[in-house]
N, C-alpha and C. Protein backbone atom coordinates (compact mmCIF):
# COMPACT_ATOMS: atom_id res chain seq x y z
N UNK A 1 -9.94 9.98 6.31
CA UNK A 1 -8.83 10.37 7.15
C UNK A 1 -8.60 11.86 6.99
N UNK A 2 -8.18 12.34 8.23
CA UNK A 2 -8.19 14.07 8.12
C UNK A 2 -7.39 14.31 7.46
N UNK A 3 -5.79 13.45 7.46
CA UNK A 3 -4.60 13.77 6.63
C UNK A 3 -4.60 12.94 5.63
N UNK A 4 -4.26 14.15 4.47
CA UNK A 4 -4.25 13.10 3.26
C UNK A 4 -2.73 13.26 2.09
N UNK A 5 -1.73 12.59 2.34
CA UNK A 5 -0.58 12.76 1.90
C UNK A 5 -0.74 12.32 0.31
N UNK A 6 -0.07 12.88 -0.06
CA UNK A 6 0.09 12.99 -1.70
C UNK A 6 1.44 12.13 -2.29
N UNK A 7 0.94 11.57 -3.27
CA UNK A 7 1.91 10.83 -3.91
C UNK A 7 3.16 11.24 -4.41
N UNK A 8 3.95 10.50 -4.30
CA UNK A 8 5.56 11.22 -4.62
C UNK A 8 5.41 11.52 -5.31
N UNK A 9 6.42 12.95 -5.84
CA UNK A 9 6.37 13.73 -7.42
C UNK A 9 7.39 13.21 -7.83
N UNK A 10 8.45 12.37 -7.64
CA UNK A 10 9.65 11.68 -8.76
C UNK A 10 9.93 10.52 -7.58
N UNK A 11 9.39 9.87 -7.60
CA UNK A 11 9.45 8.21 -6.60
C UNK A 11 10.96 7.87 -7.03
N UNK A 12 11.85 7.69 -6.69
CA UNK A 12 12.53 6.71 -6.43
C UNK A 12 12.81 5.18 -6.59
N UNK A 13 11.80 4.86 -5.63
CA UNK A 13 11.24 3.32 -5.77
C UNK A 13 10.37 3.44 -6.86
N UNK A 14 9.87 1.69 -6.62
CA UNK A 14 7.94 1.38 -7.05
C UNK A 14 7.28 2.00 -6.52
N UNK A 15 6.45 3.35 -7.18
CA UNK A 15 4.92 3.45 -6.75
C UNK A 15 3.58 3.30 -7.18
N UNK A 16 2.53 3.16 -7.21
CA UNK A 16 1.61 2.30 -7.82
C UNK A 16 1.67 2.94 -8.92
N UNK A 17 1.26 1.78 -9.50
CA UNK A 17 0.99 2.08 -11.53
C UNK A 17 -0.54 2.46 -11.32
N UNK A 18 -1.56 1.96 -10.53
CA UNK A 18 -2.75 2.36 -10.31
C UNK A 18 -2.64 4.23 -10.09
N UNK A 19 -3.46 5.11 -11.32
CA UNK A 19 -3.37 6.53 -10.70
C UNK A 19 -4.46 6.90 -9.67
N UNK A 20 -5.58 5.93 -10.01
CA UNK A 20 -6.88 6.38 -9.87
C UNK A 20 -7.21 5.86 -8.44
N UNK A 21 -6.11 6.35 -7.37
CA UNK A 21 -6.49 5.50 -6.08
C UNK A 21 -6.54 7.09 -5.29
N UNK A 22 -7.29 6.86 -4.10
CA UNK A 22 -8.17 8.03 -3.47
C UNK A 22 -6.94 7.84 -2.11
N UNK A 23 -6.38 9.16 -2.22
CA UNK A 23 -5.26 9.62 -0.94
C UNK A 23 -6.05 9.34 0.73
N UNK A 24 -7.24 9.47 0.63
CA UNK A 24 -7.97 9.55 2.00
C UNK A 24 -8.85 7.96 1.97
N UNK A 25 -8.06 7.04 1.54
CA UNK A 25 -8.02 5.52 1.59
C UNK A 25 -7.09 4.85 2.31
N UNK A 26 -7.46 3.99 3.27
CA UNK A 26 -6.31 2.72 4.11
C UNK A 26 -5.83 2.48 3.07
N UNK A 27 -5.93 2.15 2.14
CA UNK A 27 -4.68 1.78 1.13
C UNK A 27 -3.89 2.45 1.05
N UNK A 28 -4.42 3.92 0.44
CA UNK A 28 -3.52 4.46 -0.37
C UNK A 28 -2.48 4.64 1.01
N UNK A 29 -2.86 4.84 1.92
CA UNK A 29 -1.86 5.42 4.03
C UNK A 29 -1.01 4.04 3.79
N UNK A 30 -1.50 3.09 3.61
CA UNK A 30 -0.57 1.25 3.91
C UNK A 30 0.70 1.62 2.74
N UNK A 31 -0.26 1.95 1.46
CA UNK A 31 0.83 2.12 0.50
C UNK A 31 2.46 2.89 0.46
N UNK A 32 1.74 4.24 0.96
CA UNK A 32 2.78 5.36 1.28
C UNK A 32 3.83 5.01 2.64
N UNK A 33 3.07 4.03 3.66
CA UNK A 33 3.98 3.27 4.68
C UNK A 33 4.80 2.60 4.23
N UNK A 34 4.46 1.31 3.10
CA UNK A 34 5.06 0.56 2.51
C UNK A 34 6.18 1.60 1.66
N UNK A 35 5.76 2.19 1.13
CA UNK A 35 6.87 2.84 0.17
C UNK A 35 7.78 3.79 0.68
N UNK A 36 7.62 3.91 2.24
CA UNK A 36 8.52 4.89 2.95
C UNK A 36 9.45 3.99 3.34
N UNK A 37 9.23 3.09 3.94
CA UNK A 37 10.09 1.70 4.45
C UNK A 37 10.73 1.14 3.55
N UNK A 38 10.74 1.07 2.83
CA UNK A 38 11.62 0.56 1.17
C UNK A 38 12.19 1.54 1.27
N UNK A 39 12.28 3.02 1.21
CA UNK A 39 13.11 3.91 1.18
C UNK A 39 14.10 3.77 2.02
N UNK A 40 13.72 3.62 3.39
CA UNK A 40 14.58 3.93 4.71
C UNK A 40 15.00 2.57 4.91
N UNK A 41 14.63 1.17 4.83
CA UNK A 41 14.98 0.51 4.91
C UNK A 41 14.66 -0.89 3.72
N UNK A 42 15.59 -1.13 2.92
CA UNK A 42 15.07 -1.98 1.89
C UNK A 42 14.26 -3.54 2.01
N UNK A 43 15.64 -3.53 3.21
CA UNK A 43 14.73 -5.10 3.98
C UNK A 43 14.10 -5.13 5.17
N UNK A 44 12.97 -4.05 5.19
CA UNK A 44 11.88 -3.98 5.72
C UNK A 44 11.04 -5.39 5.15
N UNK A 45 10.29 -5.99 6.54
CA UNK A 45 9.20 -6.92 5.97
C UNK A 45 8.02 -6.88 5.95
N UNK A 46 7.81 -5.31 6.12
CA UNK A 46 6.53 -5.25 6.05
C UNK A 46 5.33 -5.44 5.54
N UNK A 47 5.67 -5.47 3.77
CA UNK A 47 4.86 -6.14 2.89
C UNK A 47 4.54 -7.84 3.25
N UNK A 48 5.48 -8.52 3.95
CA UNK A 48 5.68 -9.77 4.00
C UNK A 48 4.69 -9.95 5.26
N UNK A 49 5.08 -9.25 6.02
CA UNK A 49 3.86 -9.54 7.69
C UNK A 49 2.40 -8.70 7.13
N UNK A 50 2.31 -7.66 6.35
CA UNK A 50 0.96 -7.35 6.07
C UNK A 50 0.12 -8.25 5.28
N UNK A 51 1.00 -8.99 4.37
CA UNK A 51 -0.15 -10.45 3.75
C UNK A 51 -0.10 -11.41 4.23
N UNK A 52 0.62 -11.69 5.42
CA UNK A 52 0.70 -13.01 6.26
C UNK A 52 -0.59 -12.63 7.33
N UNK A 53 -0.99 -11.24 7.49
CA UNK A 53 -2.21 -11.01 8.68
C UNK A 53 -3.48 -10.85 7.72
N UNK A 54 -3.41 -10.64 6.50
CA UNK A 54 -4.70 -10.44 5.67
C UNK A 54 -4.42 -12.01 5.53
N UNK A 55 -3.41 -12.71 5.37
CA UNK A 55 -4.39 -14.43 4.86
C UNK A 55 -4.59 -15.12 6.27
N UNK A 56 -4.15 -14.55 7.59
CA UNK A 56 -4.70 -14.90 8.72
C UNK A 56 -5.99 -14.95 9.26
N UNK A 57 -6.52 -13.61 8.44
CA UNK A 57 -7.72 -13.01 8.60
C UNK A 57 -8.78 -12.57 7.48
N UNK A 58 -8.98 -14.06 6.67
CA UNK A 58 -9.76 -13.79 5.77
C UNK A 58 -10.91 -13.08 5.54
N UNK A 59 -11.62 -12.84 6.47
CA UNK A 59 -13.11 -12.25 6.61
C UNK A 59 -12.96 -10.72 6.38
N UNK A 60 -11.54 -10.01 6.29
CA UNK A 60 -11.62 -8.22 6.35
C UNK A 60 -11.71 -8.41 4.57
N UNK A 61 -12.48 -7.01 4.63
CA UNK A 61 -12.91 -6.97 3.44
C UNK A 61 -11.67 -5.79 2.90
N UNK A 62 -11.08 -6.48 1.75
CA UNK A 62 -9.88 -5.28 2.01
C UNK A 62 -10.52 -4.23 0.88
N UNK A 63 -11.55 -4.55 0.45
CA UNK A 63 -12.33 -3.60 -0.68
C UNK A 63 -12.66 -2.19 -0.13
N UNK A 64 -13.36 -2.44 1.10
CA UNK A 64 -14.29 -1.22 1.84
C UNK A 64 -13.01 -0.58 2.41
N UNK A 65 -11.74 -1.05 2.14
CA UNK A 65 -10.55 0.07 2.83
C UNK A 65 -9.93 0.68 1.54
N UNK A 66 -10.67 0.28 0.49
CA UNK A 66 -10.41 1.17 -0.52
C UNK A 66 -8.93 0.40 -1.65
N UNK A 67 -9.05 -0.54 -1.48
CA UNK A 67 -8.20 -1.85 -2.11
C UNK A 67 -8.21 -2.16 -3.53
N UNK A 68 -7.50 -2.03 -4.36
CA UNK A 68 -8.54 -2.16 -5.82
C UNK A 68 -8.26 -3.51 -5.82
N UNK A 69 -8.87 -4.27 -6.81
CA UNK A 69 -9.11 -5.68 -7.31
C UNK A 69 -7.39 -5.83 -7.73
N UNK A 70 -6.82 -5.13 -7.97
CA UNK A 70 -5.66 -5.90 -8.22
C UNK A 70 -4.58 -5.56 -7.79
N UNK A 71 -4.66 -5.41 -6.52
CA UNK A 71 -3.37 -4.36 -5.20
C UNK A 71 -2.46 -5.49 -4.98
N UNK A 72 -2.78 -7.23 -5.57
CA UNK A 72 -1.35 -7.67 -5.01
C UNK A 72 -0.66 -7.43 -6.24
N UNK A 73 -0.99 -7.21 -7.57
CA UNK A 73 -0.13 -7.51 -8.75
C UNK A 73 0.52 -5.99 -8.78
N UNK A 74 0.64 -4.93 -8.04
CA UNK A 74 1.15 -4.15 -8.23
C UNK A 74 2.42 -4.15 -7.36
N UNK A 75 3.55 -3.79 -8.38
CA UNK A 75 4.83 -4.01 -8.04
C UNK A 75 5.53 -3.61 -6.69
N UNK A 76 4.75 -2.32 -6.20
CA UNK A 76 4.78 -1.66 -4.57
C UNK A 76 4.56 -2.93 -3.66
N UNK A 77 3.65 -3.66 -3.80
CA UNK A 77 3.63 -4.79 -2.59
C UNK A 77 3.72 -6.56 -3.07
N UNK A 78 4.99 -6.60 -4.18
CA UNK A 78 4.83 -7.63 -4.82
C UNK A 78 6.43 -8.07 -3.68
């Protein structure tokens, strides 16, 4: 991705406990969405409709978007 936004310098919220995630990753862009929407709005459902369309759609590989092995146990999209 051409734009690559940088992780909050004093978060507020949950932001990943993972450091080692790459800014120019669909994750890390879903993440920083997710964690803007918790800001602006707490009962946003977005975490809630983004794993209701990944278990809709089992076949996306959420690895090759740069996903680590353990992106649901982190508290940002729990």
């Amino acid at each position: 991705m051409s734009i690559r936004p940088q992780s909050p310098r004093n978060p507020h919220k949950q932001w990943l406990i993972d450091k080692n995630i790459q800014n120019n990753r669909t994750y890390f862009i879903l993440s920083m969405l997710s964690y803007l929407l918790q800001t602006v709005n707490p009962k946003s459902s977005f975490r809630d409709r983004f794993h209701s369309l990944l278990s809709e759609y089992e076949n996306v590989d959420v690895r090759s978007m740069g996903f680590p092995a353990n992106w649901k146990a982190e508290p940002l999209w729990i």
